[in-house]
N, C-alpha and C. Protein backbone atom coordinates (compact mmCIF):
# COMPACT_ATOMS: atom_id res chain seq x y z
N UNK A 1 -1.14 -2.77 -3.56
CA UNK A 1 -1.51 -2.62 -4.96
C UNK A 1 -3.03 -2.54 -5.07
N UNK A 2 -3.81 -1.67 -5.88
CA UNK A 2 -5.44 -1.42 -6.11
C UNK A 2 -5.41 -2.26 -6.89
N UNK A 3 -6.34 -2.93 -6.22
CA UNK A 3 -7.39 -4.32 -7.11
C UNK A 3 -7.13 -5.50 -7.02
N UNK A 4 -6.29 -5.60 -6.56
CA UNK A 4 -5.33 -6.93 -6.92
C UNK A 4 -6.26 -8.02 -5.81
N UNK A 5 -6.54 -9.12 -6.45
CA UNK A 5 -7.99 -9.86 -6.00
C UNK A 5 -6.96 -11.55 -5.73
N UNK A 6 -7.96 -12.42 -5.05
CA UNK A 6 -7.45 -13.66 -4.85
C UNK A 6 -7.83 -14.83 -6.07
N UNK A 7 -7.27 -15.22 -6.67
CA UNK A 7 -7.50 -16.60 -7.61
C UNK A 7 -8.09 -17.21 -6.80
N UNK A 8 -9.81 -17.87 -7.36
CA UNK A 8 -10.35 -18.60 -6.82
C UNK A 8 -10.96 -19.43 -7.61
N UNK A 9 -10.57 -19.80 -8.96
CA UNK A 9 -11.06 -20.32 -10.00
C UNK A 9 -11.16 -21.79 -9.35
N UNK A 10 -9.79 -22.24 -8.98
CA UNK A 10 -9.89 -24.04 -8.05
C UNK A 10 -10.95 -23.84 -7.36
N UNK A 11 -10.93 -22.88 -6.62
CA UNK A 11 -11.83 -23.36 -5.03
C UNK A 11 -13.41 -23.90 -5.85
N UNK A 12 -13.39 -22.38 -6.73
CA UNK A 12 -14.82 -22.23 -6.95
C UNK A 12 -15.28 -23.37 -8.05
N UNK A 13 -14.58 -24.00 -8.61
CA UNK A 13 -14.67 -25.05 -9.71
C UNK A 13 -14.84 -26.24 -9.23
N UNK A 14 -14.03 -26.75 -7.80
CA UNK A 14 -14.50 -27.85 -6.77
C UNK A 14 -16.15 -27.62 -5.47
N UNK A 15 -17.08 -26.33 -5.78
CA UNK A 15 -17.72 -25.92 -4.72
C UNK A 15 -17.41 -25.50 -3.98
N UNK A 16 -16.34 -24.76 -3.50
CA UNK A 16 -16.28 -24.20 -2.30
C UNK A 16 -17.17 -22.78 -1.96
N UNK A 17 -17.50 -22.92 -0.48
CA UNK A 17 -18.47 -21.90 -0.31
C UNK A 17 -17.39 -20.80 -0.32
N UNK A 18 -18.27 -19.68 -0.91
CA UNK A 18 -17.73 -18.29 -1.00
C UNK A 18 -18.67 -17.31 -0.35
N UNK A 19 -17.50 -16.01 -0.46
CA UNK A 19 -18.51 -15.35 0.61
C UNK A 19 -17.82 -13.76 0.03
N UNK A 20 -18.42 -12.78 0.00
CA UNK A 20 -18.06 -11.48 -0.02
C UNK A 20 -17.53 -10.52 1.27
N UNK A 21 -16.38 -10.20 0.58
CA UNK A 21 -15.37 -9.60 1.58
C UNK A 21 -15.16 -8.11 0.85
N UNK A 22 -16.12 -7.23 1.61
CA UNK A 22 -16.28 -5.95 1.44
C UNK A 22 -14.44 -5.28 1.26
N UNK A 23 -14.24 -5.64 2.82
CA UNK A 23 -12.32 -5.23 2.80
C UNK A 23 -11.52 -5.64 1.66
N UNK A 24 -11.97 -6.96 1.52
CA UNK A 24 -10.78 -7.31 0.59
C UNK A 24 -11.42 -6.95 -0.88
N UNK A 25 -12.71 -6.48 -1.37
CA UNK A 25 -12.90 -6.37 -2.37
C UNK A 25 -13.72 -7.48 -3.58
N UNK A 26 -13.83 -8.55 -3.06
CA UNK A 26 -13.49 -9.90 -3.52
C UNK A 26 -14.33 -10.70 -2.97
N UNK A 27 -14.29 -12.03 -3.70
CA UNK A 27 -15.13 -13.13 -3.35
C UNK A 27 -13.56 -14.43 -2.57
N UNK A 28 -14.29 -14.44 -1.28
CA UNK A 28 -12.72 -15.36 -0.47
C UNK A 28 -13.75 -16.53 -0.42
N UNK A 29 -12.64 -17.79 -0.48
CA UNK A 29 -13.24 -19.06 -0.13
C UNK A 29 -13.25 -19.25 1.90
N UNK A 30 -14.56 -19.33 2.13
CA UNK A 30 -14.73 -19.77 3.48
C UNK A 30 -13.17 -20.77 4.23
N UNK A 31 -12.56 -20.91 5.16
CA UNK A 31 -11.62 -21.46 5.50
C UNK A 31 -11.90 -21.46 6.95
N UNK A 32 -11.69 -22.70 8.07
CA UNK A 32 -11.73 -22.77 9.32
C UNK A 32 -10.16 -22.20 9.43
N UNK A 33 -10.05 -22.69 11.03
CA UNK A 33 -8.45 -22.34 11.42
C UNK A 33 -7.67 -22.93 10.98
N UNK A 34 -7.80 -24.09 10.31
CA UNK A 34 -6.60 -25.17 9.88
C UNK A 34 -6.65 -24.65 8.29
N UNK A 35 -7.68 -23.72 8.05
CA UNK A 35 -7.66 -23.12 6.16
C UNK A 35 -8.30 -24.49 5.40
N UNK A 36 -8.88 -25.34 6.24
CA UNK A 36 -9.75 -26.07 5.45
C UNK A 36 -10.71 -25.50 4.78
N UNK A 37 -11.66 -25.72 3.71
CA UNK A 37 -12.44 -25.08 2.86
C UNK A 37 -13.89 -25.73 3.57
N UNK A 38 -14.89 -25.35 2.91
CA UNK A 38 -15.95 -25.69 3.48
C UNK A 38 -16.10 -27.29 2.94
N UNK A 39 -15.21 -27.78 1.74
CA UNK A 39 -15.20 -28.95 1.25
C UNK A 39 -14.34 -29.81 1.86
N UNK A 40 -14.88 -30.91 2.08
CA UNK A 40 -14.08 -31.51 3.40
C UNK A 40 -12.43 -32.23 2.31
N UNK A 41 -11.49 -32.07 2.84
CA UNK A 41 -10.14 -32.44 2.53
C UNK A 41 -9.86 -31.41 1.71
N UNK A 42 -10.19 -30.12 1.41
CA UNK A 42 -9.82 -29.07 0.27
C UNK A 42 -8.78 -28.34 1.34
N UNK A 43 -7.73 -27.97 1.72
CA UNK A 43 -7.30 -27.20 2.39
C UNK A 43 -6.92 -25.53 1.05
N UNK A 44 -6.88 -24.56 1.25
CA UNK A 44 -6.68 -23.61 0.32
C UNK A 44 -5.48 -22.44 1.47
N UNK A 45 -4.54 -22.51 1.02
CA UNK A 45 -3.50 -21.90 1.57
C UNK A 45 -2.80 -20.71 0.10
N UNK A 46 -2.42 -19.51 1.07
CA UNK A 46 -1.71 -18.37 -0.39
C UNK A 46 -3.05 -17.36 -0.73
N UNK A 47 -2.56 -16.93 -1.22
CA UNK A 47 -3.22 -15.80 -2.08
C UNK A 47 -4.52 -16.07 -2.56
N UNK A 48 -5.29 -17.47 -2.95
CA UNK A 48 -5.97 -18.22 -3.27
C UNK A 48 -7.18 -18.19 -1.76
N UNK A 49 -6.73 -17.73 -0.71
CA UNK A 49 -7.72 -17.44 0.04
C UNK A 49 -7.91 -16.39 0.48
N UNK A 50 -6.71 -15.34 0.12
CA UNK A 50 -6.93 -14.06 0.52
C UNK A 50 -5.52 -13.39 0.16
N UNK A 51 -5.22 -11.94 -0.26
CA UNK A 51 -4.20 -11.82 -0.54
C UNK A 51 -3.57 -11.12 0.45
N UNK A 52 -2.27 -11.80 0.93
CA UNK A 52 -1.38 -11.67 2.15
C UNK A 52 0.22 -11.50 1.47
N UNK A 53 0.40 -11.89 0.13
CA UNK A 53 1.71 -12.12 0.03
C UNK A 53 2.16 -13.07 0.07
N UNK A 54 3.77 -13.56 -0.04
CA UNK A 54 4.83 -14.32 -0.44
C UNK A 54 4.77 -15.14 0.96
N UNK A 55 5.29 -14.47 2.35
CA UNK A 55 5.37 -14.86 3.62
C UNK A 55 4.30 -15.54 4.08
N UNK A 56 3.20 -14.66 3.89
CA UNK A 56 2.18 -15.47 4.52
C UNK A 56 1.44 -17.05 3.93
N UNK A 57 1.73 -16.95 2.21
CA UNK A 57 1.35 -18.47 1.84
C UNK A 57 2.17 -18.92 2.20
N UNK A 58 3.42 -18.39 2.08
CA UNK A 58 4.45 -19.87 3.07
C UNK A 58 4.12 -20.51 4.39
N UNK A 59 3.51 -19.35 5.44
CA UNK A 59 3.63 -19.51 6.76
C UNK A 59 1.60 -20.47 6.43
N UNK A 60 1.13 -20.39 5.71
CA UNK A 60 -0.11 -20.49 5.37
C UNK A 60 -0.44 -21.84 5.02
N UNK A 61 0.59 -22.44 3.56
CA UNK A 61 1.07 -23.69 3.63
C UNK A 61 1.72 -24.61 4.73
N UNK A 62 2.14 -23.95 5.64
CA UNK A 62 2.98 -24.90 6.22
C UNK A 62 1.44 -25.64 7.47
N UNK A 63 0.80 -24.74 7.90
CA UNK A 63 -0.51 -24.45 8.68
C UNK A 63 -1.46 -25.50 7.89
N UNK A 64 -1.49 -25.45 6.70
CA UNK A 64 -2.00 -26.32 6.08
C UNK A 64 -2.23 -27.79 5.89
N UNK A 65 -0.74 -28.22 5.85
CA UNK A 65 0.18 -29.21 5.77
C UNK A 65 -0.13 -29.81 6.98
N UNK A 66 -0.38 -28.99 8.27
CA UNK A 66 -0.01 -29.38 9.52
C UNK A 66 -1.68 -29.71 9.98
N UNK A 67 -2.76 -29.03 9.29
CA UNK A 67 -4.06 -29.39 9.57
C UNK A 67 -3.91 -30.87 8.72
N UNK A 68 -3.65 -30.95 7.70
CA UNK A 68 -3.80 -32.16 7.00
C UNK A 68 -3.20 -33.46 7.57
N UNK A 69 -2.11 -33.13 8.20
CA UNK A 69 -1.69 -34.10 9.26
C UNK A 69 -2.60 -34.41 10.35
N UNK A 70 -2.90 -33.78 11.15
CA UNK A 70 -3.66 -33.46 12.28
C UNK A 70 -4.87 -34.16 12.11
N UNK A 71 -5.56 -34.02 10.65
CA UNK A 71 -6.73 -34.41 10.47
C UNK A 71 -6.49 -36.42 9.82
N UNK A 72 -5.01 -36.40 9.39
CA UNK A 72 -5.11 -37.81 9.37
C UNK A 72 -4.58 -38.57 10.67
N UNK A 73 -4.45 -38.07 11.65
CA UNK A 73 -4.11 -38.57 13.11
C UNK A 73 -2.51 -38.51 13.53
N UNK A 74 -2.15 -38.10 12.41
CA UNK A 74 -0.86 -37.68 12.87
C UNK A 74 -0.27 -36.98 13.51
N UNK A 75 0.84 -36.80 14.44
CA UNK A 75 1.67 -35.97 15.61
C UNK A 75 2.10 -34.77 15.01
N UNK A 76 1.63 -33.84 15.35
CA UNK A 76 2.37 -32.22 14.80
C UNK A 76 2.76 -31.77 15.76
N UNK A 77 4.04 -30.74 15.86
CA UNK A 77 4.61 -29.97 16.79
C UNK A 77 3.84 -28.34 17.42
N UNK A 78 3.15 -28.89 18.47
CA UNK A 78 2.22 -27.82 18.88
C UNK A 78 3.14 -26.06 18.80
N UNK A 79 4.35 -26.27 18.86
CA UNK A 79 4.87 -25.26 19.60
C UNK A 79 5.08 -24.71 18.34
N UNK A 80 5.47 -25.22 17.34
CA UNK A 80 5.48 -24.88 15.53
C UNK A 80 4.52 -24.17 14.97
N UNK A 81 2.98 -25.14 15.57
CA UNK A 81 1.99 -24.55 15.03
C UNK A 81 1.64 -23.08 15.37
N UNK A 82 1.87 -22.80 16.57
CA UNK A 82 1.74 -21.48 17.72
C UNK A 82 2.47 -21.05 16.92
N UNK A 83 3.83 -21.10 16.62
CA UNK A 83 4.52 -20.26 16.15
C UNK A 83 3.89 -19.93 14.65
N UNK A 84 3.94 -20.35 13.69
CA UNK A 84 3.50 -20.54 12.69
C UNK A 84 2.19 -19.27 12.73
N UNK A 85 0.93 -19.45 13.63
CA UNK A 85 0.27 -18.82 13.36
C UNK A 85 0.01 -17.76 13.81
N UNK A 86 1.39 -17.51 14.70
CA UNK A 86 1.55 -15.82 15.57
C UNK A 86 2.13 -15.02 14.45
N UNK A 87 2.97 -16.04 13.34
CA UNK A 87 3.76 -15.62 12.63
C UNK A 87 3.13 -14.59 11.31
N UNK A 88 1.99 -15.56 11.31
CA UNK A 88 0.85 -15.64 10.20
C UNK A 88 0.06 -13.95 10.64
N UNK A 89 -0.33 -14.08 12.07
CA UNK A 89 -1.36 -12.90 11.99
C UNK A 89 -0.44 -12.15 11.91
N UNK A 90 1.21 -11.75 12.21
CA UNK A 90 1.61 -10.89 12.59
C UNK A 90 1.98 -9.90 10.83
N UNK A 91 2.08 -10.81 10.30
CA UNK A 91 2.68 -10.46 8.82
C UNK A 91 1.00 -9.93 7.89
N UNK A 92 -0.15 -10.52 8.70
CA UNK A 92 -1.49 -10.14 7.95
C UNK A 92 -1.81 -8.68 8.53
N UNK A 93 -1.20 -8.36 9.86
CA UNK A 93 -1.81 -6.88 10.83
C UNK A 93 -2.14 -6.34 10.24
N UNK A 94 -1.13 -5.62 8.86
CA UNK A 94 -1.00 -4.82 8.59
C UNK A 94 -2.32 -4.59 7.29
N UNK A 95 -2.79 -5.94 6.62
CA UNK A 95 -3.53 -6.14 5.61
C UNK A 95 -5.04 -5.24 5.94
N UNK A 96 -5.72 -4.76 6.94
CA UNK A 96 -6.71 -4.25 6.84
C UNK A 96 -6.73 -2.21 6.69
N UNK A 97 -5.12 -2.00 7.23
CA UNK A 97 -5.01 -0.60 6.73
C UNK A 97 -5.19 -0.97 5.13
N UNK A 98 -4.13 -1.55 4.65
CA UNK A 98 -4.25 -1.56 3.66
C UNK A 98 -5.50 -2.16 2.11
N UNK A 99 -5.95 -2.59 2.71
CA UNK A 99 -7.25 -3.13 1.87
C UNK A 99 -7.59 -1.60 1.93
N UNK A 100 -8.21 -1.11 3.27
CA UNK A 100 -8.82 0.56 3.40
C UNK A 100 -8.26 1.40 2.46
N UNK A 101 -6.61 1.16 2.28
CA UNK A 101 -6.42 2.43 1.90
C UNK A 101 -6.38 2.31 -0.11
N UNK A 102 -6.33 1.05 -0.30
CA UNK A 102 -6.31 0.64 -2.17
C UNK A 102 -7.34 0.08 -2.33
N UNK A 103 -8.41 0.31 -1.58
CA UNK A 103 -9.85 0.01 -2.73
C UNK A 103 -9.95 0.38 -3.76
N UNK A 104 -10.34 -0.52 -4.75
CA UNK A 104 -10.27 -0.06 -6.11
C UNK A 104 -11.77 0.85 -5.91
N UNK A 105 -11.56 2.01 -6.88
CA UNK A 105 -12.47 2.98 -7.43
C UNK A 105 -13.92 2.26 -8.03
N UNK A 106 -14.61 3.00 -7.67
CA UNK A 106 -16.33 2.01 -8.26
C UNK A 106 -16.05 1.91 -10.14
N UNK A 107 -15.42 3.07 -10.29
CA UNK A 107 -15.21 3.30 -11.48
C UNK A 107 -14.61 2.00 -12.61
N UNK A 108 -13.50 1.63 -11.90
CA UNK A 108 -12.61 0.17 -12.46
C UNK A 108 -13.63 -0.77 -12.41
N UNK A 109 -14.74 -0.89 -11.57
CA UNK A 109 -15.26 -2.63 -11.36
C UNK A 109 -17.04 -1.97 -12.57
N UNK A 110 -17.06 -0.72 -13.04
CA UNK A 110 -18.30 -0.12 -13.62
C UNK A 110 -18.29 0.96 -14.42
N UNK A 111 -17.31 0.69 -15.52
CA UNK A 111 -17.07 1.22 -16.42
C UNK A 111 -18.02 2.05 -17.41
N UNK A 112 -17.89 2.53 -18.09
CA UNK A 112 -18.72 3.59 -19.14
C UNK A 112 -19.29 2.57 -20.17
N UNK A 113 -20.38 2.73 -20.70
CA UNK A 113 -21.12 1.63 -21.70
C UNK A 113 -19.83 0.72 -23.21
N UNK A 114 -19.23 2.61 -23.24
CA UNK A 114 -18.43 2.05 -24.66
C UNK A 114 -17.42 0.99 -24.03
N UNK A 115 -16.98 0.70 -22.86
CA UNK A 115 -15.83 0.10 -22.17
C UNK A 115 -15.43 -1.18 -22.70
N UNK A 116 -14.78 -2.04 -23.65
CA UNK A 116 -14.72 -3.35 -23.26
C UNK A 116 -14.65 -4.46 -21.83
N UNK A 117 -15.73 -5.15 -21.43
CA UNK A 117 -15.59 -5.45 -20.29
C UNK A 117 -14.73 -6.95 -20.45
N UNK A 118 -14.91 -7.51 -21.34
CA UNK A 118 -14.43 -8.93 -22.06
C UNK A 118 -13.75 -8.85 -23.43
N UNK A 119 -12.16 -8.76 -22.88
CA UNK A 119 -11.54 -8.71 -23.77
C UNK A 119 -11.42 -10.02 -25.10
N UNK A 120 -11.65 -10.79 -24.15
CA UNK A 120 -11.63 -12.52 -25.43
C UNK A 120 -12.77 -12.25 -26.28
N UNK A 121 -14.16 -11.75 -26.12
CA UNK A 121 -15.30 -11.98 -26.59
C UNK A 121 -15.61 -10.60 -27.26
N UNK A 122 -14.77 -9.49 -26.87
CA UNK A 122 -14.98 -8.25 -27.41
C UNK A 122 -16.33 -8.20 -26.66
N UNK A 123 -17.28 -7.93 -25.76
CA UNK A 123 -18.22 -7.53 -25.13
C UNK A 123 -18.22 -6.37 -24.28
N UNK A 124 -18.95 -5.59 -24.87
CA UNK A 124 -18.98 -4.12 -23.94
C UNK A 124 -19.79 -4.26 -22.50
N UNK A 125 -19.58 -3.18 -21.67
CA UNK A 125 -20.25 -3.21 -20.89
C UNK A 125 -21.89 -2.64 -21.07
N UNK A 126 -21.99 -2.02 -21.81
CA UNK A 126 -23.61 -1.70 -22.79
C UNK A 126 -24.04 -2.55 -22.91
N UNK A 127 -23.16 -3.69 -23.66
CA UNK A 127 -24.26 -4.99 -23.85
C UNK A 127 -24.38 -5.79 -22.30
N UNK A 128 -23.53 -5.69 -21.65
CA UNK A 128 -23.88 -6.01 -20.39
C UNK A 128 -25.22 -5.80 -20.12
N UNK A 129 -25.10 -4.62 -19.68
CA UNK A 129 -26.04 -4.00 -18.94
C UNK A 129 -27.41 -3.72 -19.59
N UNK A 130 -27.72 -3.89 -20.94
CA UNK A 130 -28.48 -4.04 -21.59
C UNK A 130 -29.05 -5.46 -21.36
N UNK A 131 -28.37 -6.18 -21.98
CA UNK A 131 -28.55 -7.76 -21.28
C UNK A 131 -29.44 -7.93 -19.45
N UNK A 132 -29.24 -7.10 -18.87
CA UNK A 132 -29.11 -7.40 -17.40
C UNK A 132 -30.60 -6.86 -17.51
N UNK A 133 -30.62 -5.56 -17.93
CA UNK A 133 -31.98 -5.14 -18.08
C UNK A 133 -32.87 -5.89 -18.74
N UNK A 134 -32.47 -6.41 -19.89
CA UNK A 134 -33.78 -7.24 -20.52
C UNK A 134 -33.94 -8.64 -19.55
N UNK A 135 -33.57 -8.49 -18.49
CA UNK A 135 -34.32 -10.14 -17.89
C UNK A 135 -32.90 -10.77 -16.82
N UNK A 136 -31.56 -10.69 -17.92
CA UNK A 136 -30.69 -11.77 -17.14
C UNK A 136 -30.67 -11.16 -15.39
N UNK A 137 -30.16 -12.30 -14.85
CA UNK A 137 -30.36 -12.49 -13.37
C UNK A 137 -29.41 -11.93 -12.83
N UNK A 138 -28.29 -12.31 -13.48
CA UNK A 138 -26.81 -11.97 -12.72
C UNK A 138 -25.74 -12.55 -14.07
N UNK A 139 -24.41 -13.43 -13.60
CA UNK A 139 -23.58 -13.37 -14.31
C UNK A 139 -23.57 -14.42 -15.20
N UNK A 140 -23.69 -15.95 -14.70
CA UNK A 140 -23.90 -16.74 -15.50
C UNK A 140 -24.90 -16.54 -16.59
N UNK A 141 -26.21 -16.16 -16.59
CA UNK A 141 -26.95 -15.70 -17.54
C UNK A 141 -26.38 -14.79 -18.91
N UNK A 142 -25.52 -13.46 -18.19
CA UNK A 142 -25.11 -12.49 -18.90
C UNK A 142 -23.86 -13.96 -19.89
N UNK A 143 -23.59 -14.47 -19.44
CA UNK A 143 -22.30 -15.50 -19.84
C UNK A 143 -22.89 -16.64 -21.32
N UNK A 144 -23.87 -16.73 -20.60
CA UNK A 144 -25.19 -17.84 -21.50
C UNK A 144 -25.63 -16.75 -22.69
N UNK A 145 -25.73 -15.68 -22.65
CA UNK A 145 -26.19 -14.41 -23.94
C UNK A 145 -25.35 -14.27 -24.61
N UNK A 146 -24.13 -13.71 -23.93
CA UNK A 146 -23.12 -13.04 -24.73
C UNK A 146 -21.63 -13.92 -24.54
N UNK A 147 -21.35 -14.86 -24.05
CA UNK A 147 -20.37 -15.17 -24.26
C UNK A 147 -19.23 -14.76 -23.39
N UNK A 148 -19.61 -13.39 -22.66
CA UNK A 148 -19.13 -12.94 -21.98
C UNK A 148 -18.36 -13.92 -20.54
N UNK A 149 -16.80 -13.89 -20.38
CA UNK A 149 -16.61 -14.95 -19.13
C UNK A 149 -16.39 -16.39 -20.38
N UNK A 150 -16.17 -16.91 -21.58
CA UNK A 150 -16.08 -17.84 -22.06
C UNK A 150 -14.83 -17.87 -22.92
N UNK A 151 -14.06 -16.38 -23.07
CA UNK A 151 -12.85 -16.33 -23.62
C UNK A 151 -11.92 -17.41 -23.18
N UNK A 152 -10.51 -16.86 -23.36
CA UNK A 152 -9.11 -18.42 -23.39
C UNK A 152 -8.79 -17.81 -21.95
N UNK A 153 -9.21 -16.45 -21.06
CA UNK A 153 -8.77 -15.72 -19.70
C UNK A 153 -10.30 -16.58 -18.97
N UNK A 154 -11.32 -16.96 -19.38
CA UNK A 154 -12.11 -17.80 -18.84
C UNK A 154 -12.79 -17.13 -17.64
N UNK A 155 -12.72 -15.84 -17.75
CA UNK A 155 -13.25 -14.84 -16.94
C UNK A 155 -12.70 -14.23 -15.65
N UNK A 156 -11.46 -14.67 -15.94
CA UNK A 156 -10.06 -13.58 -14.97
C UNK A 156 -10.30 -12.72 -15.23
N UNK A 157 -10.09 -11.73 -16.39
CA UNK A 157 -10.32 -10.49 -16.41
C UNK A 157 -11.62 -9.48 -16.17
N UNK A 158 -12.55 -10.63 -16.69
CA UNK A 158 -13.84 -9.85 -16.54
C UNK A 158 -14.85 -10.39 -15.57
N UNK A 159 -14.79 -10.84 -15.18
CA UNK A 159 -15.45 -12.05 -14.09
C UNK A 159 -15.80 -11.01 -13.35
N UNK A 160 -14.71 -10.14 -12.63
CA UNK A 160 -15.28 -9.16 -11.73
C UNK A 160 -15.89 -7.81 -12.02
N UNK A 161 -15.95 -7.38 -13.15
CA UNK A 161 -16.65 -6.33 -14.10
C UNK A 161 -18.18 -6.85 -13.85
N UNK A 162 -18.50 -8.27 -14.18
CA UNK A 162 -19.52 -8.71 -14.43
C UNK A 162 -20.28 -8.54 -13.46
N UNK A 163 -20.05 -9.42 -12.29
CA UNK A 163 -20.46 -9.33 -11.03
C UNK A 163 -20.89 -7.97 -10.43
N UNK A 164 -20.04 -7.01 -10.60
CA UNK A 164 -20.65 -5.23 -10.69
C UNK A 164 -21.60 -4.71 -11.22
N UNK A 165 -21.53 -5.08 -12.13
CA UNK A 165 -22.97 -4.52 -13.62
C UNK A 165 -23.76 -5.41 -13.19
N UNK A 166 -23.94 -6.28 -12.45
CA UNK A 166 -24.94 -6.91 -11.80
C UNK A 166 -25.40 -6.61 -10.77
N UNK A 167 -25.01 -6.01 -10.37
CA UNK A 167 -25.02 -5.79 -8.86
C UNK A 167 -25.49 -4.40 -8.78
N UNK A 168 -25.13 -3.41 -9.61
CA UNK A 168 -25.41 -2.12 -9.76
C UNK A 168 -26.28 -1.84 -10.41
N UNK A 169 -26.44 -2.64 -11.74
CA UNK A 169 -27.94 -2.41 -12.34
C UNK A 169 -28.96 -2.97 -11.90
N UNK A 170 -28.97 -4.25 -11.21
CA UNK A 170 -30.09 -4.63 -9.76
C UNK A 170 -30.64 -4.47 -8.85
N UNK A 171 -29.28 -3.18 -8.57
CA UNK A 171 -29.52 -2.89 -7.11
C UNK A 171 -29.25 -3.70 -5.68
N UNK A 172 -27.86 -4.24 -6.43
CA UNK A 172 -28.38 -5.54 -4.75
C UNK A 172 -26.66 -5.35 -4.81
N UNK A 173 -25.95 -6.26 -3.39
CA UNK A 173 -25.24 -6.36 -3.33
C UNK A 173 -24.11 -7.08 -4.17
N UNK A 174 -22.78 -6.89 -3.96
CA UNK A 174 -22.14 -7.94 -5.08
C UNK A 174 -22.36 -9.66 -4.54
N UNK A 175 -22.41 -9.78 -3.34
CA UNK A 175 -22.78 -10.96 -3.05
C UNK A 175 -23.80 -11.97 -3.16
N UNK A 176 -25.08 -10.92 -3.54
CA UNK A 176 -26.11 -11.11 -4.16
C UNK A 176 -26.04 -11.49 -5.58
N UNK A 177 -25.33 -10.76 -5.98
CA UNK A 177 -25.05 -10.90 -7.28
C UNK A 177 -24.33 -12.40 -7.72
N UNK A 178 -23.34 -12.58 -7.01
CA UNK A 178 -22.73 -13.71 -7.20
C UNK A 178 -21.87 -13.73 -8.54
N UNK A 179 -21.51 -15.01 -8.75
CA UNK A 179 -20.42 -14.74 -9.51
C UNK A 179 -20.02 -15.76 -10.62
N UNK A 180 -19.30 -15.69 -11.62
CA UNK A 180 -19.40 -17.10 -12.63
C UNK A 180 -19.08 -18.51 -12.32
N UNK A 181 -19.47 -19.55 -12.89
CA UNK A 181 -19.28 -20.76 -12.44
C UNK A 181 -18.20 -20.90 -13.17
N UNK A 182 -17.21 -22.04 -12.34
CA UNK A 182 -16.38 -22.49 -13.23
C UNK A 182 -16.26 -23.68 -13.50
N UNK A 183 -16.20 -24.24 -14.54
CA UNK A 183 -15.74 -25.52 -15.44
C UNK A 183 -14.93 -25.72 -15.80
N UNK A 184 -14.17 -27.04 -15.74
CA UNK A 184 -12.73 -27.22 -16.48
C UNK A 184 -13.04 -27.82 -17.87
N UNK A 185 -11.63 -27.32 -18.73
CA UNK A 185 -10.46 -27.18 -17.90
C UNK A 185 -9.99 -25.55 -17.54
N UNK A 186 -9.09 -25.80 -16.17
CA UNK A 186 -9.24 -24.43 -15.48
C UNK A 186 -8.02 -23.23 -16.20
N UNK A 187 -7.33 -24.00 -17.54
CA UNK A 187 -6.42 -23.12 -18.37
C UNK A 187 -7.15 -23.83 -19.93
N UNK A 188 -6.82 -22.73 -20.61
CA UNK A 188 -7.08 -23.28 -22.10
C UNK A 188 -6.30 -24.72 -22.51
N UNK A 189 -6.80 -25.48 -23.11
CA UNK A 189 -5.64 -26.53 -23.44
C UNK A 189 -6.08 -26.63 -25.10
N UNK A 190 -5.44 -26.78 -26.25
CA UNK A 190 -5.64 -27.51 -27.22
C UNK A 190 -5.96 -28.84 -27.78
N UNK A 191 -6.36 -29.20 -28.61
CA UNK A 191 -7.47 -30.53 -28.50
C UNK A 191 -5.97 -31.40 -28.83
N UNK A 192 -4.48 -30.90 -29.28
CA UNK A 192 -3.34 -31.63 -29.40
C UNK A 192 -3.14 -32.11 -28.58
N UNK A 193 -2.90 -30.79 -27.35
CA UNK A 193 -2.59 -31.64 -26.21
C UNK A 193 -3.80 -32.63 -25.25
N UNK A 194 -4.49 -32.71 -25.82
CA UNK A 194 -5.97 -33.63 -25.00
C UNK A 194 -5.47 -34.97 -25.73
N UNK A 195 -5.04 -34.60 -27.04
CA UNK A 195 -4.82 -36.11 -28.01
C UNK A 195 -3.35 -36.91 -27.39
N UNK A 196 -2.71 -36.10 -26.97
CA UNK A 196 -1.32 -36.69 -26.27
C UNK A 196 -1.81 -37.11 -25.04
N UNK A 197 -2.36 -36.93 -24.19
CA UNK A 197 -2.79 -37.56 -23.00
C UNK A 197 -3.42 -39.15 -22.79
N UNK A 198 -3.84 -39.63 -24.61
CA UNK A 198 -4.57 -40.87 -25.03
C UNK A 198 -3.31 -41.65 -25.29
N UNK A 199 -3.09 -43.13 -25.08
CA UNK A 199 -2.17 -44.05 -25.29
C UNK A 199 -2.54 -44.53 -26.46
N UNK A 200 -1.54 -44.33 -27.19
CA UNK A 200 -1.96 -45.32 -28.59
C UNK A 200 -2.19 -46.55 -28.56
């Protein structure tokens, strides 16, 4: 599928280091072999570190599970783990034809001025990029102006628009560019349900 990117709103809302992944399109959270995060006890398994599919967060979680053991001194089945992660590359092989062959178009991530880039905030990409030119740095800034990235989608949708028009009207890479911070809470909630969470 073109475009289709990894949820990293957790990682990136606890610090995790990120890093730009030309192939995959995307900003992936750093992960050793056990898929630990660069934050010590964060393990990030699924789609959430890279998108592989259904099989592979399973086979991904379980790898997970089994570092988290491992790392509290507990006995794991070596021959599981082997298996597990022959299982893992064998079901990913195929992921770098394919990143190659559904890169999204420059066009989708750098739209035409009239474009809505932020659907919650109604923000064009004009004012983007207008914005970018008069001074802002990158995305959080553009976010601090316009609002842009502060809708009830909290910058799912446009998060990665942003990061582009930054990157393109700068001149620098998207990694350079970087990307919005996140704050919870990591879904909209209503101040009802904040009031039900208090004990009378």
């Amino acid at each position: 599928m073109k475009g289709v990117i990894p949820e990293t709103h957790l990682p990136r809302a606890l610090g995790c280091r990120m890093h730009w992944s030309e192939a995959g399109g995307a900003f992936h959270p750093h992960r050793d072999i056990h898929l630990q995060s660069s934050v010590a006890g964060v393990y990030i398994a699924g789609d959430a570190g890279g998108i592989g599919g259904a099989t592979v967060a399973l086979l991904e979680g379980r790898l997970a599970a089994m570092g988290i053991l491992a790392s509290l001194g507990r006995p794991i089945d070596e021959l599981l783990l082997r298996a597990t992660r022959r299982d893992r590359a064998a079901h990913l092989a195929a992921r770098p034809l394919l990143d190659h062959l559904y890169q999204p178009s420059p066009a989708i991530l750098t739209p035409a001025d009239g474009v809505l880039a932020c659907r919650c905030e109604e923000v064009t990409c004009g004012e983007i990029r207008a914005a970018l030119r008069a001074g802002c740095a990158g995305p959080n800034q553009v976010k601090a102006f316009l609002r842009c990235g502060m809708g009830p989608c909290q910058g799912r949708m446009c998060g990665m628009t942003l990061t582009s028009l930054a990157a393109s009207t700068h001149d620098i890479s998207m990694g350079d560019a970087g990307f919005l911070t996140i704050r919870p809470p990591l879904r909209p909630i209503s101040l009802g349900e904040v009031a039900d969470l208090v004990e009378p």
